[in-house]
Structures are given as C-alpha cells and as structure tokens.
Protein backbone atom coordinates (compact mmCIF):
# COMPACT_ATOMS: atom_id res chain seq x y z
CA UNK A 1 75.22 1.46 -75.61
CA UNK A 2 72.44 -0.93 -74.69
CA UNK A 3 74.05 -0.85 -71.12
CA UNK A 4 73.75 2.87 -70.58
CA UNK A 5 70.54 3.03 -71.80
CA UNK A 6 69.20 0.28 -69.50
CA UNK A 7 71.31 1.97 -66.67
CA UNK A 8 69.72 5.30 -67.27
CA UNK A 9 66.56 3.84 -67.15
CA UNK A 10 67.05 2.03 -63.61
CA UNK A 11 68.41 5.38 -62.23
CA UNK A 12 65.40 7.10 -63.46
CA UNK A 13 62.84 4.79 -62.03
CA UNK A 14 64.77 4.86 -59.03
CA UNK A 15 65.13 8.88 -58.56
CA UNK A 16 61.22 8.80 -59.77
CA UNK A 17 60.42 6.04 -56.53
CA UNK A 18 61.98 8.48 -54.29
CA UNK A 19 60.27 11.97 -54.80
CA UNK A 20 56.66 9.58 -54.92
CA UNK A 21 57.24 8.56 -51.58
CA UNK A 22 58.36 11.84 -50.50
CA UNK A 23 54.48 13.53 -51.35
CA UNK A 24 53.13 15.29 -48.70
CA UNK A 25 50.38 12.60 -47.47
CA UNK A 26 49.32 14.21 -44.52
CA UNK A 27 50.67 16.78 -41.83
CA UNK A 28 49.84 18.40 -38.49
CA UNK A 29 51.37 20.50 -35.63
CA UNK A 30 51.17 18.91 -31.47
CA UNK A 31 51.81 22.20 -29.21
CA UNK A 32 52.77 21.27 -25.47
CA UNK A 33 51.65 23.65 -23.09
CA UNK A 34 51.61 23.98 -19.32
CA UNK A 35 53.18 25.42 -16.42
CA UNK A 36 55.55 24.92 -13.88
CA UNK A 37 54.00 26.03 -9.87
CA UNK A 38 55.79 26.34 -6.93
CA UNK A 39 53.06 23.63 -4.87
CA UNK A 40 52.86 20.39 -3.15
CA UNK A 41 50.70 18.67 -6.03
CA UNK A 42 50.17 19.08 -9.55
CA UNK A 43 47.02 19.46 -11.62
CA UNK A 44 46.25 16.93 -14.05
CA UNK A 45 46.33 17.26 -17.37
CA UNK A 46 43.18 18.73 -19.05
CA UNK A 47 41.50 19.84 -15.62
CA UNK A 48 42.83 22.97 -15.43
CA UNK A 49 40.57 23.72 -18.62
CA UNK A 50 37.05 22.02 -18.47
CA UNK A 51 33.92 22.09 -20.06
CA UNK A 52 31.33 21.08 -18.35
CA UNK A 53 27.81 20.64 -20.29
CA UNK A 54 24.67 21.50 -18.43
CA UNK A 55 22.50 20.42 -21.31
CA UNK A 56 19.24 21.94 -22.51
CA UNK A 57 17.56 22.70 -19.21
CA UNK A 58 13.29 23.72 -19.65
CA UNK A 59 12.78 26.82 -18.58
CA UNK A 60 9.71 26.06 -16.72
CA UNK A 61 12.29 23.52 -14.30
CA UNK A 62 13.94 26.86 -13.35
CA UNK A 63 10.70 28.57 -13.45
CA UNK A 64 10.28 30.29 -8.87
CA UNK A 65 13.87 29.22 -8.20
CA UNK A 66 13.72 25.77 -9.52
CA UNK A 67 16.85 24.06 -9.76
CA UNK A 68 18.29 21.76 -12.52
CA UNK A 69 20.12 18.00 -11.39
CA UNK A 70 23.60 18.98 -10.32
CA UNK A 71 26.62 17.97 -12.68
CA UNK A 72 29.71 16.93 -11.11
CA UNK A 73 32.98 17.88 -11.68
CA UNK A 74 36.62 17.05 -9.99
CA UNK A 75 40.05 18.46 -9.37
CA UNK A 76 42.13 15.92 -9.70
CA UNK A 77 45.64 16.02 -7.79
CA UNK A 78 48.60 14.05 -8.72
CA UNK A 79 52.09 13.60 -6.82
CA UNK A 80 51.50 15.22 -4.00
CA UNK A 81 54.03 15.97 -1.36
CA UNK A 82 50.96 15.97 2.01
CA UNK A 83 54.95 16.43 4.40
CA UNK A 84 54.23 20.28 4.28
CA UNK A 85 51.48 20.63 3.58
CA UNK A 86 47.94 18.93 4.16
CA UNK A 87 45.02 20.56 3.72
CA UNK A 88 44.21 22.27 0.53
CA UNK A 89 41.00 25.06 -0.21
CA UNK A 90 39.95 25.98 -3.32
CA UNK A 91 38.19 29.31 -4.21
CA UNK A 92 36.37 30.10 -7.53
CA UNK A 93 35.65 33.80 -9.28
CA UNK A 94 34.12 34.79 -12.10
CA UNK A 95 31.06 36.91 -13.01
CA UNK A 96 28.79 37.30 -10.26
CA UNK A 97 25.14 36.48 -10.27
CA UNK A 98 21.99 36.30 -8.06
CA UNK A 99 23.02 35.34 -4.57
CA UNK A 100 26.67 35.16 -5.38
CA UNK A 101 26.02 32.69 -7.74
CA UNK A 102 28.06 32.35 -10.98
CA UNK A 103 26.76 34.47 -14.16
CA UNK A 104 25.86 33.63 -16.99
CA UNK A 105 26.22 35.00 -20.69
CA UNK A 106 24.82 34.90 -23.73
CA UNK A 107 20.75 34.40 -24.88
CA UNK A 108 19.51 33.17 -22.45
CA UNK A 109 18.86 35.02 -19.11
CA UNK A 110 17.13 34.97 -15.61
CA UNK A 111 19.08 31.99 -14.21
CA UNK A 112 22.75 31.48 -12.84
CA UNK A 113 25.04 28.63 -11.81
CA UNK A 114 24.79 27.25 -8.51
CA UNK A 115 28.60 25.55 -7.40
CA UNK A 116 28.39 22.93 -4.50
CA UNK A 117 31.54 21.57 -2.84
CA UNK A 118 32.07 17.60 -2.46
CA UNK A 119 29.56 17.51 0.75
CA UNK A 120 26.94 19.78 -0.82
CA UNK A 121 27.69 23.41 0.76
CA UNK A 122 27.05 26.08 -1.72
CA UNK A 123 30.14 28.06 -2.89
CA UNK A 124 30.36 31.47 -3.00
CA UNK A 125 32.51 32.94 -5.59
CA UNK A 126 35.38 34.75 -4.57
CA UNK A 127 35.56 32.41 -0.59
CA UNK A 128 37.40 29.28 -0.09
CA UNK A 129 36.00 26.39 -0.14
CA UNK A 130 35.88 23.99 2.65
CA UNK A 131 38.95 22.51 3.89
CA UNK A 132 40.05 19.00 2.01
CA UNK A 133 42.87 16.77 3.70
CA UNK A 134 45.33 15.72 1.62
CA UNK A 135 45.35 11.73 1.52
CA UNK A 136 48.62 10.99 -0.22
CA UNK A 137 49.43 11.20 -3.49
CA UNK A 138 46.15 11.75 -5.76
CA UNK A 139 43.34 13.65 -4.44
CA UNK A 140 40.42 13.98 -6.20
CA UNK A 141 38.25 17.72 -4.93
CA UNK A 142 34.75 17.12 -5.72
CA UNK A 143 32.06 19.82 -6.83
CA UNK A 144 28.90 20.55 -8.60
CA UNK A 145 27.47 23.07 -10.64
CA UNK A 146 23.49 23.48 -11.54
CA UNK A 147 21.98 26.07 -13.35
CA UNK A 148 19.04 28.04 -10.79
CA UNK A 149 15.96 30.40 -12.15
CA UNK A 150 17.11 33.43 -10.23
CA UNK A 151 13.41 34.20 -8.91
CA UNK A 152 11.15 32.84 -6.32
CA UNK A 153 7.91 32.56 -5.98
CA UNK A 154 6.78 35.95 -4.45
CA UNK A 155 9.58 37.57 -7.14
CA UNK A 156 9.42 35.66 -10.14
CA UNK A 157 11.79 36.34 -12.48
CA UNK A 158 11.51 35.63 -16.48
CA UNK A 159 13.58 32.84 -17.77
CA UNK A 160 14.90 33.86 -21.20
CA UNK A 161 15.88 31.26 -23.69
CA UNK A 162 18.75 30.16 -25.75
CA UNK A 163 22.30 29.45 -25.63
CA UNK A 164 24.84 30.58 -22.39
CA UNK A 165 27.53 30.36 -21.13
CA UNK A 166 29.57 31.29 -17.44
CA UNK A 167 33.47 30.76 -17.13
CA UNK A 168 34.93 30.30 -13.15
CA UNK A 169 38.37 29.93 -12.67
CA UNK A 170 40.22 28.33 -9.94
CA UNK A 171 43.09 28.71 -7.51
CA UNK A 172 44.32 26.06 -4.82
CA UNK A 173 45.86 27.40 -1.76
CA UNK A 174 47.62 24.64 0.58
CA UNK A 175 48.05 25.06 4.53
C-alpha cells in the first residue's frame, strides 16, 4: 500500500512537471514574402520597401525655392547575370508635383521632393533614369531625394506646416 501511494505520487509530480513546462511563455508569427522576376539581378531584401526620413525641415529653408540637404538612398543589386544584359535604367512615378517633382501629402504643403540620380541630374517622374553599367555581381544605383519650397522669389509660395508624406515606386528595366 505504501508503494502505490508513493508511486502515485511520483506519477503525479511527474504529469504536473509536464503541463508547467508546456505554458504558453511567449509566441509570434514570421511571414516570408517576396517575389520571383524574370531579370538578370535581384533586389535585396528590404529595398524594395524603404523609408527614407527627411527630418523636420524649417520652413523658412524652403522659403523662394530653398532646398533642404539631399538624403541618399540606394538600389542595391545582388547576383547579377551582366552576360545579357548590362546596362540597367530605373524610372520612378508617383504623385506629381511642381516641376515634375514628387508630391507630397498630408499637413504640410507648398513644397515637393526633389529625386537626383547618383551624378546629381534631377529625375523626372515617370522618365528613366540615366543609364548605369552593370559591374558584376552587386550594383549599388545611387539617388537622392530633398524636399524643395515650390516658389521662387518673384512667385513665392506659402510653406504650410506639419507632418507629410510622398510614396515613389520603382521599376528597373535592363538593356
């Protein structure tokens, strides 16, 4: 008798150790996403979704046309295949602004986003860029964005305050 009971004990301790370590002590979901493109390179991970912060710009700096300090921003290439193709152009649309400029949204108004390519020539939404050569496997396509007042001196424009923001997407196209 003194056996079962110190048997019956043991079991219950044991089935008792196993549900405790079974507790929920912390869970989570990981979602893969991507795509599969019919190109000579891929884009690397978490570029073909940035966020690039401007920062709080004065609106006096943008006051005539006045121009924030660009930002830079890449395109990075990975495992490229430069046999077929070797040049590659990329062209940028969204909501147009002043002087072809991107848009923005939001509070604040009277200014827009300039985009520069790597060697400084202004982008116009909707155009290929300049031609890039494909050097091998990575390539790295260089640009800038600054937000611009969208007056001048002899129109002035008002510069309205507060949060924005402007979305441009991307394609490549290879030659």
């Amino acid at each position: 008798m003194e056996i079962k009971k110190i048997t019956a004990v043991a079991l219950l301790a044991f089935a008792t150790t196993g549900v405790a370590q079974a507790a929920d002590q912390g869970n989570g979901k990981v979602t893969f996403y991507g795509s599969i493109v019919n190109a000579p390179c891929s884009i690397a991970p978490g570029v073909d979704d940035q966020k690039i912060p401007l920062g709080q710009v004065s609106n006096s700096d943008l006051a005539n046309g006045g121009e924030q300090k660009a930002v830079g921003f890449t395109i990075d290439l990975q495992n490229c295949d430069d046999a077929t193709k070797h040049t590659v152009t990329a062209t940028f649309t969204g909501m147009v602004g002043v002087d072809g400029r991107l848009g923005i949204t939001g509070e604040a108004q009277g200014a827009s986003i300039l985009l520069r390519d790597g060697i400084g020539k202004k982008i116009e939404l909707g155009t290929p860029t300049t031609v890039q050569t494909l050097n091998g496997n990575a390539n790295t396509l260089q640009f800038t964005a600054a937000l611009k007042g969208d007056g001048t001196k002899n129109v002035p424009v008002e510069i309205g305050t507060g949060v924005f923001t402007a979305v441009t997407n991307f394609t490549l196209a290879y030659q």
